[in-house]
N, C-alpha and C. Protein backbone atom coordinates (compact mmCIF):
# COMPACT_ATOMS: atom_id res chain seq x y z
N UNK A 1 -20.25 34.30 35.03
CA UNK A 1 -19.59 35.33 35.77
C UNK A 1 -19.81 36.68 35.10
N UNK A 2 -20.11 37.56 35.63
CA UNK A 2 -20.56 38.84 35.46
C UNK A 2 -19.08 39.85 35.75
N UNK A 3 -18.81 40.86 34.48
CA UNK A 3 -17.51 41.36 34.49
C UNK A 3 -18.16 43.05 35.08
N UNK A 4 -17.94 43.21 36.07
CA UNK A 4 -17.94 44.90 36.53
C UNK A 4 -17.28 45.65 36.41
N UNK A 5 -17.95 46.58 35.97
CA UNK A 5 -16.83 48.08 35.61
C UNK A 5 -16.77 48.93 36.33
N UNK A 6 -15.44 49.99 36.69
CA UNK A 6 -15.81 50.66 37.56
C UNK A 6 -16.54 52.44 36.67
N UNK A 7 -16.18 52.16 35.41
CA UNK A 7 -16.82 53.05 34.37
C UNK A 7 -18.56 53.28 34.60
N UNK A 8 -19.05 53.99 34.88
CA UNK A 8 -20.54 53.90 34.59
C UNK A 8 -21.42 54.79 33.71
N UNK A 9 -20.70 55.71 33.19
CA UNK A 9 -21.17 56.21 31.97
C UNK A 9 -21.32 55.91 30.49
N UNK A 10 -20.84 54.61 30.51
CA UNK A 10 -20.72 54.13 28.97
C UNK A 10 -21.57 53.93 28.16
N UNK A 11 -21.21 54.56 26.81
CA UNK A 11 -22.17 54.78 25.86
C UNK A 11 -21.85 53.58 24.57
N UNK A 12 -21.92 52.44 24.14
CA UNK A 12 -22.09 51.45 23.51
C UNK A 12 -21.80 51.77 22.15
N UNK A 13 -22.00 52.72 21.45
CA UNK A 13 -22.13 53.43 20.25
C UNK A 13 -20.73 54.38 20.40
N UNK A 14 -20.70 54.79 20.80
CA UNK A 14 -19.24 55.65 21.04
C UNK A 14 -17.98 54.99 21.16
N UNK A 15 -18.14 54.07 22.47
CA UNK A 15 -16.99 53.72 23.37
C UNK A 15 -16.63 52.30 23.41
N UNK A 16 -15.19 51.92 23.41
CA UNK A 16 -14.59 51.09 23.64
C UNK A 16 -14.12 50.76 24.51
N UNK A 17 -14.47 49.56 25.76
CA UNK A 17 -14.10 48.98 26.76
C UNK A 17 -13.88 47.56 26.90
N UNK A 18 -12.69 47.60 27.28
CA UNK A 18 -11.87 45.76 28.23
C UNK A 18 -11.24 45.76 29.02
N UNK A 19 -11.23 44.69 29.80
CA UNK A 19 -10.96 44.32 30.92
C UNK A 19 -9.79 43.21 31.26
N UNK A 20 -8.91 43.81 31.61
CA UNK A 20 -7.76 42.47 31.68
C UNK A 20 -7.39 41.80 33.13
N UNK A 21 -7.99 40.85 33.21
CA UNK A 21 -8.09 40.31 34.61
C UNK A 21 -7.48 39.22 34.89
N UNK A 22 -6.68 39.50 36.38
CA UNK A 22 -5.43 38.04 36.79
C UNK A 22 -4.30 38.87 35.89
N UNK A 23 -3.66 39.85 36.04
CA UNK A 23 -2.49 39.93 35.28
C UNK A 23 -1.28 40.08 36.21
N UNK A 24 -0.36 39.03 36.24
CA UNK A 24 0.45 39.52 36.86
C UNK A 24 1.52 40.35 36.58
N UNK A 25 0.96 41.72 37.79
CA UNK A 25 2.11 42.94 37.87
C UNK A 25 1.31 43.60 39.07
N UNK A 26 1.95 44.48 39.42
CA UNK A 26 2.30 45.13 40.63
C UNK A 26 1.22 46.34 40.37
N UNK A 27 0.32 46.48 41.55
CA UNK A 27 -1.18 47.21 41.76
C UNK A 27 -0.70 49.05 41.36
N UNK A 28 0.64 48.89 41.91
CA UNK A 28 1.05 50.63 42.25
C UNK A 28 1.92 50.95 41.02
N UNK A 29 2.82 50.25 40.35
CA UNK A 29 3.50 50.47 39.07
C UNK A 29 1.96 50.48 38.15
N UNK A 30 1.06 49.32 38.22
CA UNK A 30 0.09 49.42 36.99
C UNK A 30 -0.34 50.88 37.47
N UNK A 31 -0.81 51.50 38.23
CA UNK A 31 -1.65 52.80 38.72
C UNK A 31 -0.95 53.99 38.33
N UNK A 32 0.59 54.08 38.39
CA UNK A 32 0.90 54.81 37.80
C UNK A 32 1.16 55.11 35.93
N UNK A 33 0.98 54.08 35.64
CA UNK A 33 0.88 53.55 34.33
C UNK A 33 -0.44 53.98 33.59
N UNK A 34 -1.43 54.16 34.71
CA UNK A 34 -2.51 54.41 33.86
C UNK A 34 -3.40 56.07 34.11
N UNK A 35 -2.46 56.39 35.27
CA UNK A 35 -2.30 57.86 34.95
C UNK A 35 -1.29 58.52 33.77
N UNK A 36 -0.39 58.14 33.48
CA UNK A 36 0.40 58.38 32.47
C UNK A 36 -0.47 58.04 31.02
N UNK A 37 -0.74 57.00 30.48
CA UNK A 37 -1.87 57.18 29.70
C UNK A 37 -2.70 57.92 29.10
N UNK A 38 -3.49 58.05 30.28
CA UNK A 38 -5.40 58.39 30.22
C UNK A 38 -5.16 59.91 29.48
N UNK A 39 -5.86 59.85 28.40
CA UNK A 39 -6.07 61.17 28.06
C UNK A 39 -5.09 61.10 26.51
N UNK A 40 -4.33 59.94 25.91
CA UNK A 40 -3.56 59.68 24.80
C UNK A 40 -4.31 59.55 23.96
N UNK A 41 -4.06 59.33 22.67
CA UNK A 41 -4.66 58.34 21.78
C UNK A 41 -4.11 57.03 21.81
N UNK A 42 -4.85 56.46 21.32
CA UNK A 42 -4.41 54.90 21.68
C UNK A 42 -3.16 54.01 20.83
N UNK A 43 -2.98 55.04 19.63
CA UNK A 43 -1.46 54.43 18.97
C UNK A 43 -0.44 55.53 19.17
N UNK A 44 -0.87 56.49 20.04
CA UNK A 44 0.23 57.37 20.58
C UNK A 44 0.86 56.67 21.96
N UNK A 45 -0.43 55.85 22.90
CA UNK A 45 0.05 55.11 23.90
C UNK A 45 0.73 53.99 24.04
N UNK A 46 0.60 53.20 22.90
CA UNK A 46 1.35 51.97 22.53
C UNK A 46 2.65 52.59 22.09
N UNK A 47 2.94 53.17 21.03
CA UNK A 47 4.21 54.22 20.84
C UNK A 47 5.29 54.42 22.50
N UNK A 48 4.21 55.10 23.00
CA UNK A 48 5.01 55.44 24.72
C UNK A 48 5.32 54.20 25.01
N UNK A 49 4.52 53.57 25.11
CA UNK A 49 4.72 52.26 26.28
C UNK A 49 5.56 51.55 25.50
N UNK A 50 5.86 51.51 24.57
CA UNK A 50 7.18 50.86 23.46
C UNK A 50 8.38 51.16 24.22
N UNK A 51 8.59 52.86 23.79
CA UNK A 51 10.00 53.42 24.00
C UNK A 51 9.66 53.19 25.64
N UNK A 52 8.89 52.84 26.56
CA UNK A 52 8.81 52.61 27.99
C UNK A 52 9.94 51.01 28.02
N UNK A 53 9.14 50.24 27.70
CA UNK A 53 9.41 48.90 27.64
C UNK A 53 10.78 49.07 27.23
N UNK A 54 11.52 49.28 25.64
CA UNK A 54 12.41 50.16 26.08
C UNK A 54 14.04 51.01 26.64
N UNK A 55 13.14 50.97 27.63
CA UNK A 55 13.78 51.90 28.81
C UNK A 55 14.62 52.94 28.29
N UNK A 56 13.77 54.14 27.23
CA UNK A 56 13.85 55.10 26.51
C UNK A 56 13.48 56.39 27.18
N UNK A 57 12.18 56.05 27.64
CA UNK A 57 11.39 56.81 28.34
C UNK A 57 10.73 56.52 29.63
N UNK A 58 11.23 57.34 30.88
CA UNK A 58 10.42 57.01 32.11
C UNK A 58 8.88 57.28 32.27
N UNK A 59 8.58 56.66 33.07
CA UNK A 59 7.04 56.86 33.41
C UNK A 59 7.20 57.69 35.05
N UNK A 60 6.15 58.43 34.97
CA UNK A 60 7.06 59.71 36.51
C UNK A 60 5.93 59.04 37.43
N UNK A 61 6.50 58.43 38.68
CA UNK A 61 5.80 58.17 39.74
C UNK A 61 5.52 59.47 40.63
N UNK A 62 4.12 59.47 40.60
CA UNK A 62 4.13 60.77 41.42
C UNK A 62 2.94 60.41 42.99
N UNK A 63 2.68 59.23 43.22
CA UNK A 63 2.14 58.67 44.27
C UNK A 63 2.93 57.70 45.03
N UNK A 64 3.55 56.78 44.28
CA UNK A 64 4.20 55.35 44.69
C UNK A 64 5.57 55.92 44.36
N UNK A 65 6.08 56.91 45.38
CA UNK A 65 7.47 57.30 44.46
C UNK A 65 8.51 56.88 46.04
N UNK A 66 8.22 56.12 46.72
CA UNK A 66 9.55 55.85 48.53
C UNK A 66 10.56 54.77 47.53
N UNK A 67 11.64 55.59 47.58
CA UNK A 67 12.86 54.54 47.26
C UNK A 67 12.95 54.68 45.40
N UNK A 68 12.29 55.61 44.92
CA UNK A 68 11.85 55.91 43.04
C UNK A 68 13.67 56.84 43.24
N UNK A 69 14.33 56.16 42.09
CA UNK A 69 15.41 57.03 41.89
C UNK A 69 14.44 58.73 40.94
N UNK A 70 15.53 59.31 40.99
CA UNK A 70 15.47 60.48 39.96
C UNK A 70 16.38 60.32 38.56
N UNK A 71 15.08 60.85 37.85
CA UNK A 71 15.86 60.61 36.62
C UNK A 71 16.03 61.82 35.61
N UNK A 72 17.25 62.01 35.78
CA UNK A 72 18.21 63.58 35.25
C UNK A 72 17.45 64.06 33.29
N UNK A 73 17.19 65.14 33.75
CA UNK A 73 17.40 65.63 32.22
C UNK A 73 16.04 65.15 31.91
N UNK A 74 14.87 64.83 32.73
CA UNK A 74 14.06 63.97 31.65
C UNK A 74 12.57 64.71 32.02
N UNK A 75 13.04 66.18 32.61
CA UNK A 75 11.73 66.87 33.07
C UNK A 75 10.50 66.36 34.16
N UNK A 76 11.23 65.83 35.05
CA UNK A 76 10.45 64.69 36.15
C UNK A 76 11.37 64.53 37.36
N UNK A 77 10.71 64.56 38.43
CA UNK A 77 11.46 64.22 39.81
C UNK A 77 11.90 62.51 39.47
N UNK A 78 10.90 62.23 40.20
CA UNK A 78 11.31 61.03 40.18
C UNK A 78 10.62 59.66 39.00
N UNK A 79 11.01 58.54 38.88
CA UNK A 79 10.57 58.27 37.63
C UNK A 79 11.18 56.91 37.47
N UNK A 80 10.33 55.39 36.81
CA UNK A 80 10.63 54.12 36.54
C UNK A 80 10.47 53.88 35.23
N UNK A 81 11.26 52.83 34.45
CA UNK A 81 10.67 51.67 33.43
C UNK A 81 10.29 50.86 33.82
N UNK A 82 9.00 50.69 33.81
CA UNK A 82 8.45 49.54 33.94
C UNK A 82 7.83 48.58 33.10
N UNK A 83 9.08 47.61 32.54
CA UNK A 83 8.97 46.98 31.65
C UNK A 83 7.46 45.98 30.97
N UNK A 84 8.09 45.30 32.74
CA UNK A 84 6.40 43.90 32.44
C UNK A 84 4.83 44.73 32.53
N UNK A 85 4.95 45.68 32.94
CA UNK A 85 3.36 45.94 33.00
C UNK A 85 3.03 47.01 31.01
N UNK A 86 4.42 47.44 30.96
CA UNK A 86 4.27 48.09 29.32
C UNK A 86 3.67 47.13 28.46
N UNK A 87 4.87 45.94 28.71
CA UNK A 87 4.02 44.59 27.91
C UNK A 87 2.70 44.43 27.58
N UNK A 88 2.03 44.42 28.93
CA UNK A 88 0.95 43.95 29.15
C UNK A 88 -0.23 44.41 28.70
N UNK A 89 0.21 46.42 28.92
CA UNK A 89 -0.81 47.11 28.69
C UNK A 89 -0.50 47.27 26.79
N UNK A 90 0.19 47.45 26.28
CA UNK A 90 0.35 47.28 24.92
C UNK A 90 -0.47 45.85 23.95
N UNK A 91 -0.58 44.93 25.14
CA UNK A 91 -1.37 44.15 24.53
C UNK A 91 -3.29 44.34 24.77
N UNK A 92 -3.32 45.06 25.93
CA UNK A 92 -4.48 45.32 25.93
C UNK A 92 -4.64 46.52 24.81
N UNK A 93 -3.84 47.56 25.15
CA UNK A 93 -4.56 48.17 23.98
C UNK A 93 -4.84 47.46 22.47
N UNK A 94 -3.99 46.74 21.84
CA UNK A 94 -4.05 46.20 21.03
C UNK A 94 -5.29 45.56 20.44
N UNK A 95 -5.68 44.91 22.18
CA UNK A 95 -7.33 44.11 21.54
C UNK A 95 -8.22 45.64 21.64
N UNK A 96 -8.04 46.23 22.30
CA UNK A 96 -8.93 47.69 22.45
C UNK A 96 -9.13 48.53 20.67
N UNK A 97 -7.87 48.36 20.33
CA UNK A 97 -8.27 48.65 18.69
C UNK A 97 -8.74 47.69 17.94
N UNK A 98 -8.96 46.21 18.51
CA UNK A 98 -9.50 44.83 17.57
C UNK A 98 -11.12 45.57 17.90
N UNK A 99 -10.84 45.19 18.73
CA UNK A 99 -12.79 45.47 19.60
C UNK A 99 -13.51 46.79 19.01
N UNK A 100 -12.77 47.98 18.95
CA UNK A 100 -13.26 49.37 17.75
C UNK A 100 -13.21 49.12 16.67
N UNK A 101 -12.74 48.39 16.23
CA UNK A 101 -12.71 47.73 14.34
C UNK A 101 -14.20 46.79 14.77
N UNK A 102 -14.14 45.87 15.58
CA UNK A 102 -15.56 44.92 15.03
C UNK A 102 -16.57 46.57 15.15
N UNK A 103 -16.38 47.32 16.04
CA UNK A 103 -17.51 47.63 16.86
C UNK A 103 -17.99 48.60 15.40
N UNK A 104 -16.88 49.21 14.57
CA UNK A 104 -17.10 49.64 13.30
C UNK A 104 -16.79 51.47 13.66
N UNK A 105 -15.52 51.64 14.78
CA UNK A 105 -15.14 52.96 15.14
C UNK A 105 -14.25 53.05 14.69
N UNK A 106 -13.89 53.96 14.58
CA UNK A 106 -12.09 54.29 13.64
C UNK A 106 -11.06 54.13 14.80
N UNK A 107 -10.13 53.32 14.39
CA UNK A 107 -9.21 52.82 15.95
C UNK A 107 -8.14 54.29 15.64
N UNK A 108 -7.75 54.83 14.31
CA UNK A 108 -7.02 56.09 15.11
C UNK A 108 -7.36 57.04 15.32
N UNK A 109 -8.84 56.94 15.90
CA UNK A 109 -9.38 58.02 16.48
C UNK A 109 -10.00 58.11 18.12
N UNK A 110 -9.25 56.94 18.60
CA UNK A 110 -9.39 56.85 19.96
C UNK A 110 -9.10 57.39 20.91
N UNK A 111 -9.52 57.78 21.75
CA UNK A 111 -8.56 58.50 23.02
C UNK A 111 -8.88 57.72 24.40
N UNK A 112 -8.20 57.74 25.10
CA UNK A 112 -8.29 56.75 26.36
C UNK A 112 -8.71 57.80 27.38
N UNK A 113 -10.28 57.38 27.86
CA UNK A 113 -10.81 58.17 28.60
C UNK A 113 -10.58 57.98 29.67
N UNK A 114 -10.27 57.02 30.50
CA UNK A 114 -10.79 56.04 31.60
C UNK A 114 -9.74 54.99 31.93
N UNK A 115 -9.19 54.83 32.52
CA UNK A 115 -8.20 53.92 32.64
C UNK A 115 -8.14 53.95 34.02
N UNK A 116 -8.51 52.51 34.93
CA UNK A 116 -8.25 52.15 36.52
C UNK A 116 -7.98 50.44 36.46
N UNK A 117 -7.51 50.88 37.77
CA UNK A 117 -6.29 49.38 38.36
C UNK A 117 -7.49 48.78 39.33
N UNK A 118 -7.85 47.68 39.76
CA UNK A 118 -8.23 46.77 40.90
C UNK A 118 -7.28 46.06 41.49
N UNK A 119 -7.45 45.83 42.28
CA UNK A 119 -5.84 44.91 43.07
C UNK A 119 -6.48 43.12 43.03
N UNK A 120 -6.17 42.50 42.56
CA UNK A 120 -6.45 40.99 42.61
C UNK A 120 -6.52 40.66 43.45
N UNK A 121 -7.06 39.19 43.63
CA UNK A 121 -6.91 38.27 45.27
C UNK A 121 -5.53 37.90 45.44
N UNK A 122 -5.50 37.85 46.49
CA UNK A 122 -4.69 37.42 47.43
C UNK A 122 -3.92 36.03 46.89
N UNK A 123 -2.92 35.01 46.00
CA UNK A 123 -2.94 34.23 45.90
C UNK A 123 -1.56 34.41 46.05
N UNK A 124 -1.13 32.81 46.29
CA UNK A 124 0.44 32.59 46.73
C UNK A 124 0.51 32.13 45.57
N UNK A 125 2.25 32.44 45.75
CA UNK A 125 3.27 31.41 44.96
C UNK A 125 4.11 30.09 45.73
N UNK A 126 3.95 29.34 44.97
CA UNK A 126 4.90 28.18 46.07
C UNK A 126 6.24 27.81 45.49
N UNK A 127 7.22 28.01 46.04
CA UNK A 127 8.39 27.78 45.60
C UNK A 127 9.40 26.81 46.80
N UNK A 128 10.43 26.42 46.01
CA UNK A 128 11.42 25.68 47.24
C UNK A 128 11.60 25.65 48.45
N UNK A 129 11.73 26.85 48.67
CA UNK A 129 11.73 27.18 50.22
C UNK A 129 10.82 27.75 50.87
N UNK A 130 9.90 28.41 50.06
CA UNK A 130 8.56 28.93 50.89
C UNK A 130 7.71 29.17 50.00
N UNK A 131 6.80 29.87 50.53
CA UNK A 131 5.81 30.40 49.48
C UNK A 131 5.82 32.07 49.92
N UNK A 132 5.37 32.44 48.44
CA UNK A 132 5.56 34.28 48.71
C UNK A 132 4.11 34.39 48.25
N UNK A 133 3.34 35.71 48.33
CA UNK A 133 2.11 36.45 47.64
C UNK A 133 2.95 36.73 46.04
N UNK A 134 1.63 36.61 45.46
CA UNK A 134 1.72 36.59 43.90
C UNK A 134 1.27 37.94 44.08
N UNK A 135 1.47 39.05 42.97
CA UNK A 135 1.07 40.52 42.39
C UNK A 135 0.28 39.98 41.31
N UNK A 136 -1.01 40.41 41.81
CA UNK A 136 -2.29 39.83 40.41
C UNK A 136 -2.98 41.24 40.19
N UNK A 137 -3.05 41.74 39.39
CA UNK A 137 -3.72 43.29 39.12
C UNK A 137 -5.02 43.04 38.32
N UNK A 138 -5.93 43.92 38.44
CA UNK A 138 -7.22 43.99 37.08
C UNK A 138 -6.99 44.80 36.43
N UNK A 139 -6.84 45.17 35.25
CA UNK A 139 -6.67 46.91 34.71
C UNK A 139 -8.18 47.11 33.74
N UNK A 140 -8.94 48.36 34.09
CA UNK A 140 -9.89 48.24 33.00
C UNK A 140 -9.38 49.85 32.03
N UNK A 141 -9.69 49.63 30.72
CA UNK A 141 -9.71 50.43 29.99
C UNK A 141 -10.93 50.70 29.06
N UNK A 142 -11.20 52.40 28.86
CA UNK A 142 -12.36 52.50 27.79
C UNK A 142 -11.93 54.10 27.04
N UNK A 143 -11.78 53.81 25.81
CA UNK A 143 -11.72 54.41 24.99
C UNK A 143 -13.20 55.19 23.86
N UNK A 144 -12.58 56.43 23.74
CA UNK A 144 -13.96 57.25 23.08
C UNK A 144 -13.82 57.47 21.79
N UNK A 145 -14.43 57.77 20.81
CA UNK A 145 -13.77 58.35 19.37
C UNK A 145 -13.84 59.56 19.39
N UNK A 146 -13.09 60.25 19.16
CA UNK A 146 -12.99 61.72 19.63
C UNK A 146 -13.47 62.56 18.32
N UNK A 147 -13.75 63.88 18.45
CA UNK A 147 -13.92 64.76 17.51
C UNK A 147 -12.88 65.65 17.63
N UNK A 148 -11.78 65.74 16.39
CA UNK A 148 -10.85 66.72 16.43
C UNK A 148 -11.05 68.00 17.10
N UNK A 149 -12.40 68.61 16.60
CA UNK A 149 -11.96 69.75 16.60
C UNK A 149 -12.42 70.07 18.11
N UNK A 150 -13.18 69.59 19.02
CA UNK A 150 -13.47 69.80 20.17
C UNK A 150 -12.61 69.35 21.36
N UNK A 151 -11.97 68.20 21.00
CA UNK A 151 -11.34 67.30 22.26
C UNK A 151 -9.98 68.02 22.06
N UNK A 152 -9.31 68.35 23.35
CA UNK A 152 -7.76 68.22 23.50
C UNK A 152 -7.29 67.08 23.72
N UNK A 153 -6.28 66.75 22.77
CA UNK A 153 -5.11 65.89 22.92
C UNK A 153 -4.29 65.90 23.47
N UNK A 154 -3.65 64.98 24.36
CA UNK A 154 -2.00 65.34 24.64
C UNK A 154 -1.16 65.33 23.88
N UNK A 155 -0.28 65.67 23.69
CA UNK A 155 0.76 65.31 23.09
C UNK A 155 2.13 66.00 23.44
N UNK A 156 2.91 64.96 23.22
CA UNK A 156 4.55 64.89 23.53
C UNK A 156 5.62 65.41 22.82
């Protein structure tokens, strides 16, 4: 099986990319998750997605926001914790700094260039009384090693 990216500029020598596929969580919470991200360093994003998980810090829905409470004081209309997908992506980053250590890049010098959602197949759940659709997401991530003095950072 052949893994596709939707990345096509990747440079092998630079960049760090994986792919976490079959995860269950929700296509539109992961999407906003990885706009919030993109553009971090990668132990500044695990940090977030910590105090996310949490429920320290909201993540601001600004696409998937019908029925998103507002959340006061926190410089954002509207805005979720979204616990299970923090999980998830904290563990991807995690192998994302294993994979820049073999690759022989400095993992705190990463920045997350690239970060997109795929929506999974279609698969049920079967339970007692019926069966429901399962939420299966793809998330891909690729990280760059940045040069201080040229790249802007975000920061919080």
């Amino acid at each position: 099986m052949v893994n596709k990216y939707s990345f096509t500029t990747y440079d092998s020598k630079t960049m760090v990319r994986i792919l976490g596929k079959f995860l269950p969580i929700s296509l539109k919470t992961t999407t906003e998750v990885a706009r919030f991200i993109k553009g971090y360093n990668v132990n500044k994003a695990i940090t977030l997605l910590k105090e996310v998980a949490a429920a320290k810090r909201p993540i601001p829905f600004l696409k998937y926001k019908k029925d998103v409470p507002h959340r006061k004081g926190q410089g954002m209309s509207v805005g979720r914790f979204p616990k299970k997908v923090s999980e998830e992506l904290i563990k991807l980053l995690e192998l994302l700094k294993a994979n820049a250590k073999d690759k022989g890049l400095d993992a705190e010098k990463l920045i997350i260039i690239h970060a997109a959602t795929q929506s999974g197949p279609k698969m049920w759940h079967y339970g007692r009384l019926r069966r429901r659709r399962r939420k299966v997401s793809h998330f891909e991530l690729v990280a760059q090693e940045s040069k201080p003095s040229k790249e802007k950072i975000k920061n919080d």
